[in-house]
Protein backbone atom coordinates (compact mmCIF):
# COMPACT_ATOMS: atom_id res chain seq x y z
CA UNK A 1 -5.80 5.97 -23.80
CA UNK A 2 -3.51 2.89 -23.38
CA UNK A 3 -1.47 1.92 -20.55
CA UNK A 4 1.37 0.14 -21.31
CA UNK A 5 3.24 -0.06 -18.46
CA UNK A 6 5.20 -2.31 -16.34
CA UNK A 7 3.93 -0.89 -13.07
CA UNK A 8 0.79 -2.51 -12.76
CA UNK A 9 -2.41 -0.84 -10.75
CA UNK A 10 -4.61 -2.68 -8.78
CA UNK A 11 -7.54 -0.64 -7.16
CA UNK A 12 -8.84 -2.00 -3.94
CA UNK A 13 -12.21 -1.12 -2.62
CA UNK A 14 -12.75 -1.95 1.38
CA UNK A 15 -15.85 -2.62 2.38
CA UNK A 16 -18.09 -0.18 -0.09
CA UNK A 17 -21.27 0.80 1.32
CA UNK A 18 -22.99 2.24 -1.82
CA UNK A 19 -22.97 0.52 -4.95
CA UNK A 20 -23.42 3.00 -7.12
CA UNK A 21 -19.92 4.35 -6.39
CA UNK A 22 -18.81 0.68 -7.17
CA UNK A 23 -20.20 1.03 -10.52
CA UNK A 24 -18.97 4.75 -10.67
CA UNK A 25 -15.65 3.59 -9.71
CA UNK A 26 -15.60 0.80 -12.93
CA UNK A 27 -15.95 3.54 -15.01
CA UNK A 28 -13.67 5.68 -14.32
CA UNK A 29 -10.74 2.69 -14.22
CA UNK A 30 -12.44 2.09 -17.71
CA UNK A 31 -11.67 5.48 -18.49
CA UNK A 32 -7.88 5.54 -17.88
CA UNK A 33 -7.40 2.21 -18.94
CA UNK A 34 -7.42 -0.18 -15.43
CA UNK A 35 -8.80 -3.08 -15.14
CA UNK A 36 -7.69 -4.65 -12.03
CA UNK A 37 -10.78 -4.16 -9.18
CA UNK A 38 -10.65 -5.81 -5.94
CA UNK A 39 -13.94 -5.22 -3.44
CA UNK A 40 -13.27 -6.75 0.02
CA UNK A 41 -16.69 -7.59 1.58
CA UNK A 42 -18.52 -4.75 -0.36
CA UNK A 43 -22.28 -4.31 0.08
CA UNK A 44 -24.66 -6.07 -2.73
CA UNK A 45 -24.24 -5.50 -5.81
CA UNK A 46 -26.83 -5.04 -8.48
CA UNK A 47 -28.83 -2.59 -10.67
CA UNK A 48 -27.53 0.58 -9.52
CA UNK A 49 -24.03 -0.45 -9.81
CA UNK A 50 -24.64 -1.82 -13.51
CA UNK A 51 -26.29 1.51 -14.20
CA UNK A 52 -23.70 3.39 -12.65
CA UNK A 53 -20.72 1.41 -14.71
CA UNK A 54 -22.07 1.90 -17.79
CA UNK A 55 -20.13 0.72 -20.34
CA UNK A 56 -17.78 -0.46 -17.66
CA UNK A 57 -20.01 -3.69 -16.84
CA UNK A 58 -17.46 -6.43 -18.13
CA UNK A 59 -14.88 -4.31 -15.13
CA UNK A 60 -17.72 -4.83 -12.66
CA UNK A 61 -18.57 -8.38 -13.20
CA UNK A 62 -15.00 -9.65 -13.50
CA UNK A 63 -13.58 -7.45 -9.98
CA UNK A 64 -12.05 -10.57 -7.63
CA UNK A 65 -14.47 -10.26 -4.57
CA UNK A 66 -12.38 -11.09 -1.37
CA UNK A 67 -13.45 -11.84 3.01
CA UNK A 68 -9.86 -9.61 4.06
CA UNK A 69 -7.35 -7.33 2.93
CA UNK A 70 -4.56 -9.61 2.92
CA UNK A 71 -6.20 -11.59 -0.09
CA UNK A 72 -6.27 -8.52 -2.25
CA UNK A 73 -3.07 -8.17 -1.67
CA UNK A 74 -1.81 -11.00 -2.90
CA UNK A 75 1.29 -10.66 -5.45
CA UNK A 76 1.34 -6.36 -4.89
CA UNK A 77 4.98 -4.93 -4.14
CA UNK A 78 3.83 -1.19 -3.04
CA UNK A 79 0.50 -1.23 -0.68
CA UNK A 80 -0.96 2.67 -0.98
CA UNK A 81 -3.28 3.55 1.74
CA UNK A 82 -5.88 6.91 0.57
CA UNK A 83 -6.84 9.22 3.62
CA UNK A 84 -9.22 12.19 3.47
CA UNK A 85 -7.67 13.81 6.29
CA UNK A 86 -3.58 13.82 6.52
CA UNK A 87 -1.41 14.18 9.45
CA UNK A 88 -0.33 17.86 10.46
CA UNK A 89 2.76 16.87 12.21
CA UNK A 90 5.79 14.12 11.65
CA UNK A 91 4.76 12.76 15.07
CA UNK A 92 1.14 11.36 13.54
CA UNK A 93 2.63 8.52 12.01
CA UNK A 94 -0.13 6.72 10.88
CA UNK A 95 -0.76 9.60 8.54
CA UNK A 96 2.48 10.67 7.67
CA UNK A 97 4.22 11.48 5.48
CA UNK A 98 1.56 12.22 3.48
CA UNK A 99 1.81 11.61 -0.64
CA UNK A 100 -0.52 13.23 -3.58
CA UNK A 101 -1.05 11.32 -6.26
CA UNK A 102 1.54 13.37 -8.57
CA UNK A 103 4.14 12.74 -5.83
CA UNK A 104 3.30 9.03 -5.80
CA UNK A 105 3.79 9.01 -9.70
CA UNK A 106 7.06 9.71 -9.09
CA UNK A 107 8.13 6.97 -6.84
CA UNK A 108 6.93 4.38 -8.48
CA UNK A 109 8.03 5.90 -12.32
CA UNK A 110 10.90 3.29 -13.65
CA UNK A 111 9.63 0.82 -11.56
CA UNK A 112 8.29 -2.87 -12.32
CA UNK A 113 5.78 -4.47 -10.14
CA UNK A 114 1.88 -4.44 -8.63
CA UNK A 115 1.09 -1.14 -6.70
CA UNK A 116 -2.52 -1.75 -4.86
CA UNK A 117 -4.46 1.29 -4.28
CA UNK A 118 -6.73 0.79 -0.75
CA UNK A 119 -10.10 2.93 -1.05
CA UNK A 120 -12.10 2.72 2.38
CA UNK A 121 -15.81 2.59 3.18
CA UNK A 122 -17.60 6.09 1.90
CA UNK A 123 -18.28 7.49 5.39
CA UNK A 124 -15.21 6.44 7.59
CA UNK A 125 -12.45 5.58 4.63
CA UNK A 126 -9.62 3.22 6.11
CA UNK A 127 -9.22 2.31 10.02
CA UNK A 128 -6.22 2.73 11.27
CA UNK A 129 -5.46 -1.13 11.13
CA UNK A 130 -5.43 -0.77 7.61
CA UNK A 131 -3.47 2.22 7.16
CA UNK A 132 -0.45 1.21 9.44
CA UNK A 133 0.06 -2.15 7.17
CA UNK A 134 0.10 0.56 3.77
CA UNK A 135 4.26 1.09 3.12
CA UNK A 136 2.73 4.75 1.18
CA UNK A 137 -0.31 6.80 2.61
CA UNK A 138 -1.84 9.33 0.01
CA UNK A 139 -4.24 12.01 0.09
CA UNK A 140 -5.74 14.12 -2.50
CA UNK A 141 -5.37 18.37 -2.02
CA UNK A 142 -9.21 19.67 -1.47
CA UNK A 143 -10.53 22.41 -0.23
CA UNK A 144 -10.30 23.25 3.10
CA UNK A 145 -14.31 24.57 2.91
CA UNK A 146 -15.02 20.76 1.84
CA UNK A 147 -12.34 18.29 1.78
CA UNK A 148 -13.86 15.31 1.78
CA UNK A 149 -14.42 13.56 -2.14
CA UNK A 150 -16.71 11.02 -3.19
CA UNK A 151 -14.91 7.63 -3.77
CA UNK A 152 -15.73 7.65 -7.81
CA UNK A 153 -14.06 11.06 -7.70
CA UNK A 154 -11.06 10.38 -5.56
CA UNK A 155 -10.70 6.76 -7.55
CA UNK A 156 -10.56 9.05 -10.48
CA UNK A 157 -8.14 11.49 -9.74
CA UNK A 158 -5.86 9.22 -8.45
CA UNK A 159 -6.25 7.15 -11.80
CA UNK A 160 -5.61 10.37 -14.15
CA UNK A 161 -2.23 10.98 -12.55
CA UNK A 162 -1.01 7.19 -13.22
CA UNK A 163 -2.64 6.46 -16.35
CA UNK A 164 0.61 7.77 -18.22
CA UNK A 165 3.21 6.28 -15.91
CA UNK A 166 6.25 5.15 -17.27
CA UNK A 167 7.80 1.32 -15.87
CA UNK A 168 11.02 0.38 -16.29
CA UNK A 169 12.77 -3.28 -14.97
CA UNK A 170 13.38 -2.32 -11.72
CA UNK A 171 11.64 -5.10 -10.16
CA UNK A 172 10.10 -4.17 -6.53
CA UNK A 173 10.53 -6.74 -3.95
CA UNK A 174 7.03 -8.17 -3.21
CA UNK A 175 4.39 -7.54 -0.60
CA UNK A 176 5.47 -10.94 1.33
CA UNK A 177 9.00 -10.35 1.51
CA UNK A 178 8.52 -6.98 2.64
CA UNK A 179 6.16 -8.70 5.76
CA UNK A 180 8.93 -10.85 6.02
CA UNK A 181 11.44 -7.77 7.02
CA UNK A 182 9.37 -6.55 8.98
CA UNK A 183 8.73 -9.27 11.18
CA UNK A 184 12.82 -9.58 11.41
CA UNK A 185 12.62 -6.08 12.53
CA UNK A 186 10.38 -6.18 15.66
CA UNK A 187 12.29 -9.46 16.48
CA UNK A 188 14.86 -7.31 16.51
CA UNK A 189 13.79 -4.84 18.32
CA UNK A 190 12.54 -7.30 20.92
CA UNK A 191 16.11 -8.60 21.35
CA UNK A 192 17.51 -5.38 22.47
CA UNK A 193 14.86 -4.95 24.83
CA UNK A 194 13.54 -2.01 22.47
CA UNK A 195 11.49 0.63 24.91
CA UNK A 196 8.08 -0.98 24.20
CA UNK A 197 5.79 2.61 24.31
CA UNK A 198 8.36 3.69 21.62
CA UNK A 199 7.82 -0.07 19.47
CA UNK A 200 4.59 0.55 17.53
CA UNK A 201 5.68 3.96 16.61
CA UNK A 202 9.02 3.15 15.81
CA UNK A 203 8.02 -0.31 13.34
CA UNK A 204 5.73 2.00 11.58
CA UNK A 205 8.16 4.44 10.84
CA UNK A 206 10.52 1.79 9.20
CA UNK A 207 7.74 0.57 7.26
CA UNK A 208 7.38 3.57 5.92
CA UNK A 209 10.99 4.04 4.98
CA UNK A 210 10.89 1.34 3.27
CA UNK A 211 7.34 1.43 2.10
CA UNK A 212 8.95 4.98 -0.08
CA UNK A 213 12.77 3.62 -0.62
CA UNK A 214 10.65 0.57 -3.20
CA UNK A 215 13.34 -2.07 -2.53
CA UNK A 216 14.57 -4.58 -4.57
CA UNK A 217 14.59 -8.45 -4.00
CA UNK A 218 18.14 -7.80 -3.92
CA UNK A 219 18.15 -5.25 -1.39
CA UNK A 220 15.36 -7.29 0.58
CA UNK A 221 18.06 -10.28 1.17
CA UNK A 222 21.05 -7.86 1.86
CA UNK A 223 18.90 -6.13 4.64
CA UNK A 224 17.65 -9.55 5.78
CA UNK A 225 21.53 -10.98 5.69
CA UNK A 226 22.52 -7.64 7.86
CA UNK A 227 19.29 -8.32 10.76
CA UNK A 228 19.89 -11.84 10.94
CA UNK A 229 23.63 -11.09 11.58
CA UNK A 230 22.62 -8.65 14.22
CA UNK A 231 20.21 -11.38 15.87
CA UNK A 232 22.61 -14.20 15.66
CA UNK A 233 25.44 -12.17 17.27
CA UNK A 234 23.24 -10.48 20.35
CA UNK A 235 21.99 -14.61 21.07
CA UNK A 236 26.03 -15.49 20.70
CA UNK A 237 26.80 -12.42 23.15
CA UNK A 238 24.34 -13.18 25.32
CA UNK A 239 25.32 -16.38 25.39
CA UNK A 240 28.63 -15.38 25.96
CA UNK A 241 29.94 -17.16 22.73
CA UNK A 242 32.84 -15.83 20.51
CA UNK A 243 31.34 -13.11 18.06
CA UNK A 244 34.40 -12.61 15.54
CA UNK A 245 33.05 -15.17 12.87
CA UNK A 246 30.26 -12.73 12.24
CA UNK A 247 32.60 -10.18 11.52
CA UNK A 248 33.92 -12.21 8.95
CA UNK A 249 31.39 -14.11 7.94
């Protein structure tokens, strides 16, 4: 199976604790045709994981080893946090809304760009601090009797529903601009004197929006043109300037 594609899939693996699911996890991107492997700070690496790769060893010995998550993101426009256990309710943000990997086929079909998959460590899976920088949170459907997978398995699953995804030229605005936006966004918030209990909640929720809406670079500057017209009319207000060139501007 081939993947020609112009939505490429990086698969990021945070802090593995077993290396035999590192190996494990080569082969089954081998499999469906991936080849981009990031480990951030995983545990040592040696026979087992050869073993467990298989024919997959060229994967294993070329995978960019990184000290933080920001370095493997480097260059990705969609950042996909994986969570064994979803939120129930729209008020657990963190973990919600909550995306199988069919759904996220979807959002990212006609797309162009660098979609990183985050994997956490075997027996916690991502912290929080992870999840709430991740624009997409998925989870796999299990069993309710057993819902937890191994990481090979999940990697896997995840991998079979995108190995026949479809790109287009819809470029995706990039990781940093999106940062960017954000920043912008709790500046603004800050300016209005946003409630700050409600602030965390609230700048996770519009990362989220538009962590799902995939922007464009083009609809990255017009929502950056719109804040920074909000920002420089509340200073002008406050200062008690004239406003009306805004308006026009």
């Amino acid at each position: 199976m081939s993947v020609e594609t112009s939505m490429h899939v990086r698969v990021v693996l945070v802090e593995p604790a077993f290396e035999g699911n590192v190996g494990s996890v080569c082969r089954a991107m081998k499999n469906f045709g991936f080849d981009d492997l990031v480990l951030v700070r995983p545990c040592e690496l040696g026979n087992s994981a050869k073993a467990m790769a298989s024919h997959a060893q060229d994967l294993l010995a070329s995978a960019a080893i990184v000290d933080t998550v920001e370095e493997a993101l480097d260059g990705v426009s969609v950042i996909v946090g994986t969570t064994g256990k979803p939120g129930s309710s729209t008020r657990e943000h963190i973990r919600m809304p909550c995306f199988s990997p069919r759904e996220l086929k979807t959002l990212l079909e006609d797309k162009q760009g660098t979609v990183a998959l985050l994997f956490g460590k075997e027996n916690h899976g991502l912290p929080n601090e992870i999840l709430e920088k991740c624009g997409v949170v998925l989870s796999i459907p299990t069993s309710d009797d057993y819902p937890v997978m191994n990481l090979s398995h999940a990697v896997a699953v995840v991998l079979y529903e995108l190995a026949d995804i479809k790109g287009n030229d819809f470029l995706l605005a990039d990781s940093e601009m999106q940062e960017i936006l954000y920043q912008h966004v709790e500046q603004l918030l800050d300016s209005i004197n946003y409630a700050d209990y409600k602030k965390d909640k609230t700048s996770l929720m519009i990362r989220r929006i538009i962590g799902r809406a995939m922007i464009s670079p083009r609809e990255y500057f017009t929502l950056m043109g719109l804040i920074r017209d909000i920002q420089l009319a509340l200073a002008r207000a406050e200062a008690g300037q004239d406003t009306s060139w805004v308006e026009n501007n």
